[in-house]
PDB file of N, CA and C in Angstrom:
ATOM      1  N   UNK A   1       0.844  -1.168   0.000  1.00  0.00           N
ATOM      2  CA  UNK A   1       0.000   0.000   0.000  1.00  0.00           C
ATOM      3  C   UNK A   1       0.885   1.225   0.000  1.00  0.00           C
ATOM      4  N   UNK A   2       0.368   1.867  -0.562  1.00  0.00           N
ATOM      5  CA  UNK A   2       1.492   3.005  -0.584  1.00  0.00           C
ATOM      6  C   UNK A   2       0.063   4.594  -0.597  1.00  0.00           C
ATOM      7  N   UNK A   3       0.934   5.621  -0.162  1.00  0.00           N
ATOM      8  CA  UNK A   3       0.288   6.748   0.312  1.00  0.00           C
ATOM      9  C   UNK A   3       1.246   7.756  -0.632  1.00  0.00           C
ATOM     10  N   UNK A   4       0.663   8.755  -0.872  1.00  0.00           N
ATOM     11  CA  UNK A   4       1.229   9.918  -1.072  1.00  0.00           C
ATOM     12  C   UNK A   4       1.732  10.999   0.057  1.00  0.00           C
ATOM     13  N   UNK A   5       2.894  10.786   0.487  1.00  0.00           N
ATOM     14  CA  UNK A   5       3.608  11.853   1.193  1.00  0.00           C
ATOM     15  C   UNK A   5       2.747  12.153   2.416  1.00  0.00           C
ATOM     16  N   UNK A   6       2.685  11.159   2.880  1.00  0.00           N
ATOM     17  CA  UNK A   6       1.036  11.613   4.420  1.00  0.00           C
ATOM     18  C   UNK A   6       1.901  12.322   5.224  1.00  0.00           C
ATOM     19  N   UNK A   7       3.485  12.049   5.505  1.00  0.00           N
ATOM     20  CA  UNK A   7       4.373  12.426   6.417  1.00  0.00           C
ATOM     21  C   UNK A   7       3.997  13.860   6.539  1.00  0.00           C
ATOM     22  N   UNK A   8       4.222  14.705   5.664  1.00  0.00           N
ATOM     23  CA  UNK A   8       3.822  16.261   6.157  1.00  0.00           C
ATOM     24  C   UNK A   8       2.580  16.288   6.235  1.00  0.00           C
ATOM     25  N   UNK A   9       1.826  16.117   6.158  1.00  0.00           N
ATOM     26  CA  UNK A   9       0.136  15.706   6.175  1.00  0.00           C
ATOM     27  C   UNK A   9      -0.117  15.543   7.456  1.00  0.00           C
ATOM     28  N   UNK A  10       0.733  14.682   7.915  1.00  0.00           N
ATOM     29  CA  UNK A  10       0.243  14.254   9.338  1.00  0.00           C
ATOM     30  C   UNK A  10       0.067  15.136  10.486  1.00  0.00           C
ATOM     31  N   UNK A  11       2.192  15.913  10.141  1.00  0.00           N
ATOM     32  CA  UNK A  11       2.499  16.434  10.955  1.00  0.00           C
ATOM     33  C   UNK A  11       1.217  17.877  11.286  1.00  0.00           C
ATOM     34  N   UNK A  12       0.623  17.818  10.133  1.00  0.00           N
ATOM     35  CA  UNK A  12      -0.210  19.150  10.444  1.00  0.00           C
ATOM     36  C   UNK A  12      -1.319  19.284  10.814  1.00  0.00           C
ATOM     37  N   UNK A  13      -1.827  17.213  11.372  1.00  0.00           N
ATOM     38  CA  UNK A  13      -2.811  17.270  12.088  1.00  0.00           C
ATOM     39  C   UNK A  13      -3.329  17.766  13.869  1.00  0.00           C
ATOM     40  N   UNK A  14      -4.248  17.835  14.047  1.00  0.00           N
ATOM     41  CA  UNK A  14      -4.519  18.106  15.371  1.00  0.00           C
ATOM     42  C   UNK A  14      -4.188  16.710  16.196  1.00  0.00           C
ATOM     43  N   UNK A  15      -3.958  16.707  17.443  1.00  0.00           N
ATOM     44  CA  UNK A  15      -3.592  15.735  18.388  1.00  0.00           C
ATOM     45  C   UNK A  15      -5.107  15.830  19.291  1.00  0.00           C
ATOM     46  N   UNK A  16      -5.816  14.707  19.633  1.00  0.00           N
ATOM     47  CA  UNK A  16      -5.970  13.710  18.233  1.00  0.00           C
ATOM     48  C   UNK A  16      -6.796  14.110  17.168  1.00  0.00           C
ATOM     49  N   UNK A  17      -7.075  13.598  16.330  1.00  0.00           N
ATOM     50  CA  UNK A  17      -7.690  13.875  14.996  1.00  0.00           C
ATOM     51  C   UNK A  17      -8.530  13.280  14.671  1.00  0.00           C
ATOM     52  N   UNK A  18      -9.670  13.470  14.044  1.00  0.00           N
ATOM     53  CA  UNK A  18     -10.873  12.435  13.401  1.00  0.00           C
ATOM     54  C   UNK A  18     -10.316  11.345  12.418  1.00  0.00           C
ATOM     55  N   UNK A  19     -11.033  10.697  11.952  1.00  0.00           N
ATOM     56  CA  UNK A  19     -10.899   9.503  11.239  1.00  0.00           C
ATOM     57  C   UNK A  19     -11.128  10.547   9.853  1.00  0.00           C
ATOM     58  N   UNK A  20     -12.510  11.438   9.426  1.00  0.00           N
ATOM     59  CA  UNK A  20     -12.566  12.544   8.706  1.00  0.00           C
ATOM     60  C   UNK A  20     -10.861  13.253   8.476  1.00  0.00           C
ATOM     61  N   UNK A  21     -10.583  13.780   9.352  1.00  0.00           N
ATOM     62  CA  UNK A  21      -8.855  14.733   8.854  1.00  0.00           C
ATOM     63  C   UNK A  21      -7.870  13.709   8.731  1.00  0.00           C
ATOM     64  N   UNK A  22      -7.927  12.181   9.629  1.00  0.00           N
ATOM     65  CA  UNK A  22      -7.110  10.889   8.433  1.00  0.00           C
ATOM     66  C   UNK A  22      -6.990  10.749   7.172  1.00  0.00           C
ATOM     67  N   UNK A  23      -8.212  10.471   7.218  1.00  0.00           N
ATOM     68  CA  UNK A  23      -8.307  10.386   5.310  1.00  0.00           C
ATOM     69  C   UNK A  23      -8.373  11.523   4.415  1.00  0.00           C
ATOM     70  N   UNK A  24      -8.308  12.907   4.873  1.00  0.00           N
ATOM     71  CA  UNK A  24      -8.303  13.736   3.904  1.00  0.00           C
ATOM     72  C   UNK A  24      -6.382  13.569   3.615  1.00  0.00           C
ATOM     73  N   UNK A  25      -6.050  13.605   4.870  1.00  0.00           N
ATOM     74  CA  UNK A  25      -4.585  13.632   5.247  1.00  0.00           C
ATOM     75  C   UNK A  25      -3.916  12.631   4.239  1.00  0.00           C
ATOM     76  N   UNK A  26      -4.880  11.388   4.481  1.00  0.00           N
ATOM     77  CA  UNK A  26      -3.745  10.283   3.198  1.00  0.00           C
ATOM     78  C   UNK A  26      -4.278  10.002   2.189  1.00  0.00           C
ATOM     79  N   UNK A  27      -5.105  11.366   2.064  1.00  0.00           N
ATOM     80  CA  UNK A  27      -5.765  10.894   0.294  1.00  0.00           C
ATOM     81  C   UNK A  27      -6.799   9.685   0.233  1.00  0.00           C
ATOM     82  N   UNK A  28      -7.641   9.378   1.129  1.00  0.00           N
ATOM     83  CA  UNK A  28      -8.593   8.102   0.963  1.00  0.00           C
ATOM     84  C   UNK A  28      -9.971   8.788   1.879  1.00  0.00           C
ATOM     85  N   UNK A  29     -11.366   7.579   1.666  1.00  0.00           N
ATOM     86  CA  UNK A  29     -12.332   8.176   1.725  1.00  0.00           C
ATOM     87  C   UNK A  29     -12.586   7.776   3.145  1.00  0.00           C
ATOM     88  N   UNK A  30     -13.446   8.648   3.894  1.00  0.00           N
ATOM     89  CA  UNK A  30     -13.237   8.643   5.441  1.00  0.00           C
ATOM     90  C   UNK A  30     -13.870   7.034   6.034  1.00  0.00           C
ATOM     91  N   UNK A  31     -14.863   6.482   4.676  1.00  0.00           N
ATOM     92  CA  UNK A  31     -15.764   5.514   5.180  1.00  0.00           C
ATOM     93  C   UNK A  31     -14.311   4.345   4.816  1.00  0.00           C
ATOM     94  N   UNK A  32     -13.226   4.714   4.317  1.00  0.00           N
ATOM     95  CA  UNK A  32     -12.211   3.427   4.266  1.00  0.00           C
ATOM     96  C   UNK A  32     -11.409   3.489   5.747  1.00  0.00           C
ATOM     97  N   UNK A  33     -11.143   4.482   5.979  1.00  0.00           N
ATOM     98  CA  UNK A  33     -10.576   5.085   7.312  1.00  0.00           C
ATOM     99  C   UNK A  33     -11.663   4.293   8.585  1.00  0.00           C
ATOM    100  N   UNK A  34     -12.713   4.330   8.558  1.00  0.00           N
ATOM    101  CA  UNK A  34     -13.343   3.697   9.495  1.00  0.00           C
ATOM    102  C   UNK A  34     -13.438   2.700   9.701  1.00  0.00           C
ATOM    103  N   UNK A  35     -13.060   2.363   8.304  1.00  0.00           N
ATOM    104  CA  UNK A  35     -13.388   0.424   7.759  1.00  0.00           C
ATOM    105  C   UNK A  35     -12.131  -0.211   8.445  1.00  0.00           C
ATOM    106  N   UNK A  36     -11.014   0.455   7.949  1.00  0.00           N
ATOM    107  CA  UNK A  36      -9.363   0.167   9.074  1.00  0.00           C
ATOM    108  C   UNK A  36      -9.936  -0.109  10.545  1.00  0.00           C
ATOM    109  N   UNK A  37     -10.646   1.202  11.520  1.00  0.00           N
ATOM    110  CA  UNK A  37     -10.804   1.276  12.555  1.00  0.00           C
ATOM    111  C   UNK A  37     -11.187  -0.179  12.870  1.00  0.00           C
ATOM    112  N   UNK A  38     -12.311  -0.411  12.600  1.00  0.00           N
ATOM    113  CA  UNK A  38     -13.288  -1.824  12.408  1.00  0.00           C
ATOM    114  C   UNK A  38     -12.644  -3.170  12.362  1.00  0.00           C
ATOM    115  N   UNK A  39     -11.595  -2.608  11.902  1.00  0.00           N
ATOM    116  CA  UNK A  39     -10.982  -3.981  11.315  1.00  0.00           C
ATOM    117  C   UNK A  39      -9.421  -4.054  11.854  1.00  0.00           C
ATOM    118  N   UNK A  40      -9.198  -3.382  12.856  1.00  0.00           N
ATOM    119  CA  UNK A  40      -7.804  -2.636  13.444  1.00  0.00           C
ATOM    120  C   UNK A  40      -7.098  -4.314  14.012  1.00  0.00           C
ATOM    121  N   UNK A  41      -7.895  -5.434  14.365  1.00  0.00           N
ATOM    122  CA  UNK A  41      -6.911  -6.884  14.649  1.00  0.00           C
ATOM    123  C   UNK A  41      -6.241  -6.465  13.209  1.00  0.00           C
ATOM    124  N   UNK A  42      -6.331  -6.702  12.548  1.00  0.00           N
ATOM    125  CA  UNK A  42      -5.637  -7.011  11.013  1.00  0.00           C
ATOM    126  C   UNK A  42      -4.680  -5.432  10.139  1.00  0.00           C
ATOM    127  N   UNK A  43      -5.499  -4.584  10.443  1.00  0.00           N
ATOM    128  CA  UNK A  43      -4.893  -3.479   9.813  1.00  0.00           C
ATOM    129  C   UNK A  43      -4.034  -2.980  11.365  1.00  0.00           C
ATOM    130  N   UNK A  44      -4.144  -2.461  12.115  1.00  0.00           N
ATOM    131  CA  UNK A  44      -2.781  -2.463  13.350  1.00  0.00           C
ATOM    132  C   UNK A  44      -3.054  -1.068  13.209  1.00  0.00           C
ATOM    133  N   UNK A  45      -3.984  -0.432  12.641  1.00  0.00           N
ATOM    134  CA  UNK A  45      -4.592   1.053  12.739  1.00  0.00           C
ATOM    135  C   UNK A  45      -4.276   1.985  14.608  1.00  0.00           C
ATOM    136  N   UNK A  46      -3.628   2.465  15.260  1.00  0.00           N
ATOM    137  CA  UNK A  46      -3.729   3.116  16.035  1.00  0.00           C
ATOM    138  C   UNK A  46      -4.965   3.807  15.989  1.00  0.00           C
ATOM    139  N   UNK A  47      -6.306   3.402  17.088  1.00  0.00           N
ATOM    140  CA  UNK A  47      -7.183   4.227  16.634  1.00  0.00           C
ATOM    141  C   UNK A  47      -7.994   3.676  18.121  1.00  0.00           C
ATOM    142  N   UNK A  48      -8.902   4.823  18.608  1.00  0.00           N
ATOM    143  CA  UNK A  48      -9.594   4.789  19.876  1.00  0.00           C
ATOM    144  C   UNK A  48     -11.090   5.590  19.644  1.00  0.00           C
ATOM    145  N   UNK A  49     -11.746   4.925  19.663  1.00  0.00           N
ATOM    146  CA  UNK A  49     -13.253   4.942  20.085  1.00  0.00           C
ATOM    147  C   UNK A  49     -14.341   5.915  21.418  1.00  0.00           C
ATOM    148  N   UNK A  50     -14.619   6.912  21.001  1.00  0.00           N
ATOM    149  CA  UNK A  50     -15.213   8.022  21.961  1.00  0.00           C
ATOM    150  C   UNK A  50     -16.479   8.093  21.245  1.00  0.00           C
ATOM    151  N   UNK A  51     -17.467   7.591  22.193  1.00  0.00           N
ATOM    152  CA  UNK A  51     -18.978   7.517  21.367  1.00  0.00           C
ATOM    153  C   UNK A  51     -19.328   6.793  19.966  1.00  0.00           C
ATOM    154  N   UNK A  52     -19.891   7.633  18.942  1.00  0.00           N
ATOM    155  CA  UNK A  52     -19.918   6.903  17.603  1.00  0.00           C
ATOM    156  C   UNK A  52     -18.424   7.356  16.857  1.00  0.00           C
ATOM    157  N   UNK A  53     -17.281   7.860  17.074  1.00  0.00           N
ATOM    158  CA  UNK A  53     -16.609   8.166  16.559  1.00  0.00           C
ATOM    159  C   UNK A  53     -15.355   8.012  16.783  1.00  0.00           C
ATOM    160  N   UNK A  54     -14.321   7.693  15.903  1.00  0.00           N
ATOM    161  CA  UNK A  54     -13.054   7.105  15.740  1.00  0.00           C
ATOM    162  C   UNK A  54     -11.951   8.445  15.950  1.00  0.00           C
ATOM    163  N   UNK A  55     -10.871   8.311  16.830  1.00  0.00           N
ATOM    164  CA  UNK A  55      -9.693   9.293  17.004  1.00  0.00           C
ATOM    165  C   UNK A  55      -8.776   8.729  17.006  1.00  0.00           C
ATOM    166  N   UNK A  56      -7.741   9.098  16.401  1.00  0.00           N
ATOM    167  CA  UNK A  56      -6.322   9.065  16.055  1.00  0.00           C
ATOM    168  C   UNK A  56      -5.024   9.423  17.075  1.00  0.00           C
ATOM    169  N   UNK A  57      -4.417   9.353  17.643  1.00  0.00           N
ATOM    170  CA  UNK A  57      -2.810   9.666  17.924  1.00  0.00           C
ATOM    171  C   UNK A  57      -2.276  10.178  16.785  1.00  0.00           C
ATOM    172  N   UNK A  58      -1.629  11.514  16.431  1.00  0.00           N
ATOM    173  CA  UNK A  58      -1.092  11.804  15.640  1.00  0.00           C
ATOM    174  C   UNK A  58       0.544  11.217  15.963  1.00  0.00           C
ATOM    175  N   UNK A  59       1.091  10.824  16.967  1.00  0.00           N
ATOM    176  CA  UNK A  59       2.052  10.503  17.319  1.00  0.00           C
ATOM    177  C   UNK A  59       2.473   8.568  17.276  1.00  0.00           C
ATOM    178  N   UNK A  60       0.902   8.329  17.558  1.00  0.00           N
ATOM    179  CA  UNK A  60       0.902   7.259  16.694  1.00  0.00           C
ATOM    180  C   UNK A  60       0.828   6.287  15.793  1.00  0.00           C
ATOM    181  N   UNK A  61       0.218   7.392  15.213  1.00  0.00           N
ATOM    182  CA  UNK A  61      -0.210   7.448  13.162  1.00  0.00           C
ATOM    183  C   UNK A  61       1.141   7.454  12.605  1.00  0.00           C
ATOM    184  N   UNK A  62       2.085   8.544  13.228  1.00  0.00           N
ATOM    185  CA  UNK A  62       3.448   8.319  12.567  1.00  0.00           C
ATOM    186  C   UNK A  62       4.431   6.952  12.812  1.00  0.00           C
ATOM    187  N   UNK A  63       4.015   5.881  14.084  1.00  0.00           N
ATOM    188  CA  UNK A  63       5.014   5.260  14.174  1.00  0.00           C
ATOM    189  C   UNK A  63       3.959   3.950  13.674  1.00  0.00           C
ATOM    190  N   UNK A  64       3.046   4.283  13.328  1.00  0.00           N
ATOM    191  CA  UNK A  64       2.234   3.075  12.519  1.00  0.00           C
ATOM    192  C   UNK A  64       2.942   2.842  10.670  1.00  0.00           C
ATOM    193  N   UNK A  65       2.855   4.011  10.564  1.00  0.00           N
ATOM    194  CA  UNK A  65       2.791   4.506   8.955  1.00  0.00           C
ATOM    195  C   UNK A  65       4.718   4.511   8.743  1.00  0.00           C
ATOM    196  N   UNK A  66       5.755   4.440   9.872  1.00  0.00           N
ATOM    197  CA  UNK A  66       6.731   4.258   9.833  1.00  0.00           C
ATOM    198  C   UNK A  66       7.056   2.784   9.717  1.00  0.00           C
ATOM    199  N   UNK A  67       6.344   1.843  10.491  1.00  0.00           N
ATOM    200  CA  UNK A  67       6.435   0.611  10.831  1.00  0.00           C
ATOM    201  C   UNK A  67       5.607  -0.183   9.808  1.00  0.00           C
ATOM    202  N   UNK A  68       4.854   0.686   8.488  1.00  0.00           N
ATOM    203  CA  UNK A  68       4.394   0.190   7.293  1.00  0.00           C
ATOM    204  C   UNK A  68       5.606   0.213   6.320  1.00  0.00           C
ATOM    205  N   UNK A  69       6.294   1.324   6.398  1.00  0.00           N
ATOM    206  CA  UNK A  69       6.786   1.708   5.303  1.00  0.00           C
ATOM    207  C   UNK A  69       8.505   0.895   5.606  1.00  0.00           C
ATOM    208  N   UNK A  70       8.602   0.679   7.000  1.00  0.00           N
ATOM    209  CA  UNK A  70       9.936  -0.541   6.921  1.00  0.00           C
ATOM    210  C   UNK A  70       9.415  -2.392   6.687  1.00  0.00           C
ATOM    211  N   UNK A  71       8.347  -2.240   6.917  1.00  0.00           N
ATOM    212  CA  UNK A  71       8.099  -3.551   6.980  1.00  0.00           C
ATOM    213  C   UNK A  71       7.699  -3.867   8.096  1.00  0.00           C
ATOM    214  N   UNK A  72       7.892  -3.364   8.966  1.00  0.00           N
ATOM    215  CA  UNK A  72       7.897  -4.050  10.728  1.00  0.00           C
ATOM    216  C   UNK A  72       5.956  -4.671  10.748  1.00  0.00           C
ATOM    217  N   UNK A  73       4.979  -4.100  10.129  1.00  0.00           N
ATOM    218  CA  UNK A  73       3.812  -4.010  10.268  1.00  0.00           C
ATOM    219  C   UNK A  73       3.198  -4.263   9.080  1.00  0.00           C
ATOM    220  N   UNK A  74       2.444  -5.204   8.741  1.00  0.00           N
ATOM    221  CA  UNK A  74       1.648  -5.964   8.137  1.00  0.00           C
ATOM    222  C   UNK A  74       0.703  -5.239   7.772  1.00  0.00           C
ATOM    223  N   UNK A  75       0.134  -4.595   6.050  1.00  0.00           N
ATOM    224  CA  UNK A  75      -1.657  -4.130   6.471  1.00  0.00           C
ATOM    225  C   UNK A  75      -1.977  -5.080   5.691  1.00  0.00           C
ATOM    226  N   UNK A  76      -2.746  -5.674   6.306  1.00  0.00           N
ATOM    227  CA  UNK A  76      -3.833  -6.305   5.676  1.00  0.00           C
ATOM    228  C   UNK A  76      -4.895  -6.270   5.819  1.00  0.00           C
ATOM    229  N   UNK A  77      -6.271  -6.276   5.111  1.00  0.00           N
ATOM    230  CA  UNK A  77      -7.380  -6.794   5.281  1.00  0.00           C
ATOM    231  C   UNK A  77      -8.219  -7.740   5.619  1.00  0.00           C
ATOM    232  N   UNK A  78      -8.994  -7.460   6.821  1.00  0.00           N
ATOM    233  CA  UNK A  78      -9.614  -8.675   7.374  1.00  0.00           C
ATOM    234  C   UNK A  78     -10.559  -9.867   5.862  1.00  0.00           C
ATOM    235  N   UNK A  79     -10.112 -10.939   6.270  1.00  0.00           N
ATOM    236  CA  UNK A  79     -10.342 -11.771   4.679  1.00  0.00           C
ATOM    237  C   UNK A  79     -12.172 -11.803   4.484  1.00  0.00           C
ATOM    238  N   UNK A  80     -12.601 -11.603   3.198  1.00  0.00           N
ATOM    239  CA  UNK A  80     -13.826 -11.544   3.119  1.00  0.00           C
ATOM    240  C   UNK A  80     -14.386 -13.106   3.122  1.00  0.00           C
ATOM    241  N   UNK A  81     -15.664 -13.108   3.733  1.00  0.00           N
ATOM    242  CA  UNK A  81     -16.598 -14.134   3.660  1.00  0.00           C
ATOM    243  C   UNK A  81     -17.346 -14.598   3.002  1.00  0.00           C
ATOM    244  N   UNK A  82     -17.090 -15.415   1.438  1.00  0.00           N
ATOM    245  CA  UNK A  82     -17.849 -16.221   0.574  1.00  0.00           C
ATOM    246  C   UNK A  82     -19.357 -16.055   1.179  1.00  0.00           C
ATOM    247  N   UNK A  83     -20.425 -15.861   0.234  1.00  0.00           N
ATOM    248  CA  UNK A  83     -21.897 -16.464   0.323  1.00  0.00           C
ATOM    249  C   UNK A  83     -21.927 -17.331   0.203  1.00  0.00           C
ATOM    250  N   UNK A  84     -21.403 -18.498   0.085  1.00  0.00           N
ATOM    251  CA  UNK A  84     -21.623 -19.737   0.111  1.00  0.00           C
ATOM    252  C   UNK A  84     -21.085 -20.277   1.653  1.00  0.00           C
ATOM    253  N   UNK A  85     -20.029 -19.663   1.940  1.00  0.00           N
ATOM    254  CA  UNK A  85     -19.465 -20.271   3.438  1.00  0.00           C
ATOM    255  C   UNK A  85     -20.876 -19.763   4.763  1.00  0.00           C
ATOM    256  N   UNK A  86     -21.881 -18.978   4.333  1.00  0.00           N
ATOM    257  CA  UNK A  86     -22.967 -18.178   5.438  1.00  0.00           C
ATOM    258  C   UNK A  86     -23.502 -19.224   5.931  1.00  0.00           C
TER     259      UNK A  86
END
């Protein structure tokens, strides 16, 4: 997966930040940003839950998105479920 330059992006978010100023931040749509949240066993998303809504660590968005970009951290997607396996 690769991002366009989120690094200065990031740095110019608020501490913490919506799931909304995530995804404007890395170029993707906020309902994929939530879908990460949702799915954070598998994607390793730094992300915390206040009511109906998802917040960020800007401090730990960077050592997520560092630990993508060496390898240390896996994204993957939680695997989808065949209609036939229901």
């Amino acid at each position: 997966m690769t991002f366009s330059d989120p690094k200065s992006k990031i740095d110019e978010l608020p501490d913490p930040c919506t799931s909304a100023e995530l995804a404007a931040a890395l170029g993707k749509s906020p309902k994929t940003v939530v879908d990460w949240c949702q799915e954070r066993r598998y994607t390793q998303l730094p992300c915390f839950r206040l009511g109906n809504r998802w917040y960020h660590s800007a401090a730990e968005l960077k050592r997520w998105l560092k630990g993508i970009k060496s390898g240390q951290i896996e994204f993957r997607r939680k695997p989808r479920v065949s209609a036939e396996r229901r």
